[in-house]
Structures are given as C-alpha cells and as structure tokens.
Protein backbone atom coordinates (compact mmCIF):
# COMPACT_ATOMS: atom_id res chain seq x y z
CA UNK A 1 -13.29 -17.88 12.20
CA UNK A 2 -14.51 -17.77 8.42
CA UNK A 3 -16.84 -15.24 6.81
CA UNK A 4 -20.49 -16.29 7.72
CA UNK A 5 -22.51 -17.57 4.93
CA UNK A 6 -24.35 -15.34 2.52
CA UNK A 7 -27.29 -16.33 0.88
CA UNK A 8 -27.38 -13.40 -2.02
CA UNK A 9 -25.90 -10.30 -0.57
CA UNK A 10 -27.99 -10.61 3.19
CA UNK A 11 -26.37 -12.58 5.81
CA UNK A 12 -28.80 -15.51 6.83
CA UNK A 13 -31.19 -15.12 9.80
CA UNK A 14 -28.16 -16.85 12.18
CA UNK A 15 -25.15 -14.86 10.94
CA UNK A 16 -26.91 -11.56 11.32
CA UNK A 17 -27.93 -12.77 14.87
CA UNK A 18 -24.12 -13.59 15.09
CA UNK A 19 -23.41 -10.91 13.83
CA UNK A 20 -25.60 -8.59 15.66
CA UNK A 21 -23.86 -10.03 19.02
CA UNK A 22 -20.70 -9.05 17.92
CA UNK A 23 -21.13 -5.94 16.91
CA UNK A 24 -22.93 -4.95 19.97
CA UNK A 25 -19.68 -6.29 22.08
CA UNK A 26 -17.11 -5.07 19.39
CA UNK A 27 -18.98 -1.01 20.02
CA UNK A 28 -18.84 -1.05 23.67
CA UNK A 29 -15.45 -0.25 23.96
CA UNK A 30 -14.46 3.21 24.44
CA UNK A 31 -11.83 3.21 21.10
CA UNK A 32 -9.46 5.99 22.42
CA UNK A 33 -6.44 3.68 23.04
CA UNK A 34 -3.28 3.82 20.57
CA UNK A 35 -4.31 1.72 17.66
CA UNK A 36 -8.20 2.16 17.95
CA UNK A 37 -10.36 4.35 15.92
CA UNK A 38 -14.34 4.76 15.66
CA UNK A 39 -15.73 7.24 13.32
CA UNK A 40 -19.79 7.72 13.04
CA UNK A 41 -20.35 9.83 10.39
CA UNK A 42 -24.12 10.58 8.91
CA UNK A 43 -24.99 13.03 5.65
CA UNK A 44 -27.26 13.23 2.84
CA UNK A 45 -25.56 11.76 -0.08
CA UNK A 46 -26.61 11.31 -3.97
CA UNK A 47 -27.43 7.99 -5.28
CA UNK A 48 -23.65 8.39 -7.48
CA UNK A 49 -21.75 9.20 -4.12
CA UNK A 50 -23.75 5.86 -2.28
CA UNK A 51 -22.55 3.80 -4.97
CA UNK A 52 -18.72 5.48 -4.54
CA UNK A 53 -19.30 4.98 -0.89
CA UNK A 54 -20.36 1.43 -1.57
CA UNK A 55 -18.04 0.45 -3.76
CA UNK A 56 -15.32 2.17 -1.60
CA UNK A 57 -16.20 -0.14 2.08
CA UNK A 58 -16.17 -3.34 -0.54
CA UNK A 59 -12.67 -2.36 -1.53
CA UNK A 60 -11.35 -1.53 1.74
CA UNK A 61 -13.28 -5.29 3.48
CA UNK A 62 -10.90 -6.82 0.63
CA UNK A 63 -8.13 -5.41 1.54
CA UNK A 64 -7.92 -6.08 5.29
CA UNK A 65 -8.46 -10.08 4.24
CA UNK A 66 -5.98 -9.30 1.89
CA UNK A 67 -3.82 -8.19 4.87
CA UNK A 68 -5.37 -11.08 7.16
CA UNK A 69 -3.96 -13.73 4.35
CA UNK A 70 -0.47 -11.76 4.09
CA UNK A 71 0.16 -12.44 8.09
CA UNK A 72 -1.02 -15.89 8.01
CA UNK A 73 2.54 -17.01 8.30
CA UNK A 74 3.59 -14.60 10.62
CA UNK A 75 4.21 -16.20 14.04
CA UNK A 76 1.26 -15.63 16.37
CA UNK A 77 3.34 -13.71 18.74
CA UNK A 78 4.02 -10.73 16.41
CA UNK A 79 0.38 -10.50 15.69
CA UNK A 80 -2.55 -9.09 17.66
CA UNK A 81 -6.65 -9.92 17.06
CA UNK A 82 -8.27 -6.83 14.99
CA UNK A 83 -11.66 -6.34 14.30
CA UNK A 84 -13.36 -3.38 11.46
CA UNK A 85 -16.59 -3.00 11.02
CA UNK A 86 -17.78 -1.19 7.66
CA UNK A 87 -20.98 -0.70 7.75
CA UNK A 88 -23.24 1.79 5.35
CA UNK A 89 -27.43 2.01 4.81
CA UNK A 90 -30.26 4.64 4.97
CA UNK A 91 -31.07 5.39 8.31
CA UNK A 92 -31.90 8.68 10.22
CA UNK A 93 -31.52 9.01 13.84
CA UNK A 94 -35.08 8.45 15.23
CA UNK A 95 -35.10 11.72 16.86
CA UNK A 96 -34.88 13.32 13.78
CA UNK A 97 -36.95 11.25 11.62
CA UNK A 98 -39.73 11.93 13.51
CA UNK A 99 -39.20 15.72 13.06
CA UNK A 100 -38.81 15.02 9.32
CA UNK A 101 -42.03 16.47 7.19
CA UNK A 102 -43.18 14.17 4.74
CA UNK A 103 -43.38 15.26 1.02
CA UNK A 104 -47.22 15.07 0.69
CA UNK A 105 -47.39 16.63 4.47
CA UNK A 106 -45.96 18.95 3.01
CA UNK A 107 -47.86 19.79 -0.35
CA UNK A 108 -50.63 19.88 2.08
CA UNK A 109 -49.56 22.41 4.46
CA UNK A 110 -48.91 24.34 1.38
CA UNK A 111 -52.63 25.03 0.25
C-alpha cells in the first residue's frame, strides 16, 4: 500500500481517518519483543532544535522507503511486514496543561 495522498503538507480528511485507524491498532501492541521498539519522549525544545527535530524524522521517513525500495526484489520469504511511525507536534499532556499558568494569569497574579 502507497503513501496516502497529501494535499500540501496535511493528509486529506480520509487518509488521516486512515491513518488515525492505524495508528491506534499499530500502538496497542505491547513493543517488548526482539525487533520492536517504542520510545515516547516529551521536552521543551527551541524553535532551532524543532526544525533539527523536523528535519531529522523527514530524513529518517526517507530512508526506511529507501530501505522498503532496496528489498523490493528480495523474495517475500526473507522479508517480514514493518511499520514506524514518526510523529512530532506541540502538545502537552492534558493533565498538565491544565496546571499550566497562562502568561497574562500570570502578570496578573503579580500585582
């Protein structure tokens, strides 16, 4: 199965439905067998380091269908179905974004 269409750089409405789907299916495994990995990872970053970050997950989506196109020809046999998900946006956990004072809150509490 191809890449779903883009329409700029946001999936359309029925790719990210797709796409939703699969993700949710693709997470519910427990990824602690040889071979599997999961790593959620959350931090404050500077806009510089997003666009490292950024630049870094489009690098590494190239090259596993750089690696997808390499084993084309291998036999089907000798080759097992993988799935990665890069993923990267703002977001705070909802727990803690509702802790989280807002700048003029702030100034406020201040006077």
């Amino acid at each position: 199965m191809g890449s779903p269409k883009r329409e700029g750089t946001q999936l359309n409405a029925a790719a990210r439905g797709h796409a939703s789907y699969n993700c949710q299916e693709f997470l519910q495994g427990p990824f602690s067998r040889p071979g599997e990995a999961l790593h959620f990872l959350s931090a404050e970053l500077s806009d510089a380091s997003c666009k490292v970050l950024l630049r870094k997950i489009e690098r590494m989506a190239g090259e596993f269908r750089d690696l997808a196109d390499l084993d084309r020809t291998v036999p089907a046999k000798e080759k097992r179905s993988m799935a990665t998900l890069l993923a990267v946006r703002p977001w705070v956990f909802s727990v803690f974004d509702s802790l989280r004072v807002l700048p003029a809150a702030a100034d406020r509490e201040r006077r």
